[in-house]
Protein backbone atom coordinates (compact mmCIF):
# COMPACT_ATOMS: atom_id res chain seq x y z
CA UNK A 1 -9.31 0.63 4.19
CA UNK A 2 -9.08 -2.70 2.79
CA UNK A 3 -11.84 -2.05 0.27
CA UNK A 4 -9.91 1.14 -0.62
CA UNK A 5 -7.06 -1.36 -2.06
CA UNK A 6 -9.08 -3.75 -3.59
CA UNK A 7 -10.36 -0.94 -5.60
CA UNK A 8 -6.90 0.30 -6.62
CA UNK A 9 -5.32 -3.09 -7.09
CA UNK A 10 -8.40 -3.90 -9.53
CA UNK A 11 -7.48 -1.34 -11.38
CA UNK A 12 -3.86 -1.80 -11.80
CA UNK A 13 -4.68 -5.58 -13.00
CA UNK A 14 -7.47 -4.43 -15.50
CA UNK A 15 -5.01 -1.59 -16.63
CA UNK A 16 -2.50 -4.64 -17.10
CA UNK A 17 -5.23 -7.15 -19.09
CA UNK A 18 -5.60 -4.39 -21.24
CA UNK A 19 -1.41 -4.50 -22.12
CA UNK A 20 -1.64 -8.13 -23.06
CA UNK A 21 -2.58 -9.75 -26.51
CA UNK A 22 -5.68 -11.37 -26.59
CA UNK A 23 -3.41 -14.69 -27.10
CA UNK A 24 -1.48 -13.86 -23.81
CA UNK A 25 -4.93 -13.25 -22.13
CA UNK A 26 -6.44 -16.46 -23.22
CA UNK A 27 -3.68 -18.28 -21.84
CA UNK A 28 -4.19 -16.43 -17.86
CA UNK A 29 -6.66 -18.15 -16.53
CA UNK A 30 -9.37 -15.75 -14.39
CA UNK A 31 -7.59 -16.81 -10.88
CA UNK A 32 -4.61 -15.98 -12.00
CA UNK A 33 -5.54 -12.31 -12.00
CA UNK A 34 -7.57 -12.80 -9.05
CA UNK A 35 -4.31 -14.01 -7.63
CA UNK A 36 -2.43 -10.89 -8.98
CA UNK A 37 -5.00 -8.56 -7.20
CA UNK A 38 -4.59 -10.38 -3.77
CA UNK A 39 -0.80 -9.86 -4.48
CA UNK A 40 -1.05 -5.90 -5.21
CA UNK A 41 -3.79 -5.59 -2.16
CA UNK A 42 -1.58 -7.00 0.22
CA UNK A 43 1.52 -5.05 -1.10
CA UNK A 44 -0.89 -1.64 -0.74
CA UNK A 45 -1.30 -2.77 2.83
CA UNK A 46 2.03 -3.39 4.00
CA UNK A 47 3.38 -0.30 2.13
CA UNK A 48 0.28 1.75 3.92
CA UNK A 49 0.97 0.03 7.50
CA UNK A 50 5.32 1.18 7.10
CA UNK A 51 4.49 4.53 6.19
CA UNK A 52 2.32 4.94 9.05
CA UNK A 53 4.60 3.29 11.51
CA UNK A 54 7.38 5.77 10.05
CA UNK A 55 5.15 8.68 11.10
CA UNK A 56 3.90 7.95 14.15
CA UNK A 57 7.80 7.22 15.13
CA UNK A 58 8.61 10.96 13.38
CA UNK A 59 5.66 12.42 15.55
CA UNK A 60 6.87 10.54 18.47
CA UNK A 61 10.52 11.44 18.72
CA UNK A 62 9.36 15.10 17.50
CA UNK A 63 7.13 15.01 21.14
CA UNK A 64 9.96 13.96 23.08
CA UNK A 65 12.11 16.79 21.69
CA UNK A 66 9.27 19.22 22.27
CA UNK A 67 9.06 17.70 26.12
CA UNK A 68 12.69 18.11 26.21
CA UNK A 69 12.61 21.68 25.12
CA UNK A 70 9.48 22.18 27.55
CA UNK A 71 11.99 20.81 30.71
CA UNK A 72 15.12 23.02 29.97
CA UNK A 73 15.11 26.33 31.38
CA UNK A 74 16.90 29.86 30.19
C-alpha cells in the first residue's frame, strides 16, 4: 500500500512545483520536495491506518449487538 502513497503524494508535490514561480522553485532545493513527499506519504498512512481502526471498531461493536440480539429471546 505504501507504493500506492508514494504515487499520490508525488503527485500532490509535482501538482504543487507547478504553483510556484520558477524563482520560488530555484530557491527549493530537490530534497526539499523529496522531504515534502515523505511528509504527505506518511500523513496518507496514518490517515489510512485511523480510518481503518474506526471501522473495524464500527464492525466490531455492530457484531456484539448482533450477538446480543442472537442471545435474547421473544
Amino acid at each position: 500500500m505504501s507504493l500506492h502513497y508514494q504515487k499520490h503524494a508525488k503527485e500532490v508535490v509535482d501538482r504543487f512545483q507547478k504553483m510556484l514561480s520558477s524563482d520560488q522553485v530555484d530557491v527549493i532545493t530537490e530534497a526539499h520536495f523529496q522531504e515534502l513527499e515523505t511528509l504527505i506519504t506518511a500523513a496518507l498512512g496514518v490517515v489510512h491506518s485511523e480510518v481503518s481502526h474506526n471501522a473495524a471498531k464500527s464492525l466490531e461493536q455492530v457484531a456484539k449487538e448482533l450477538r446480543q440480539g442472537a442471545n435474547e429471546t421473544d
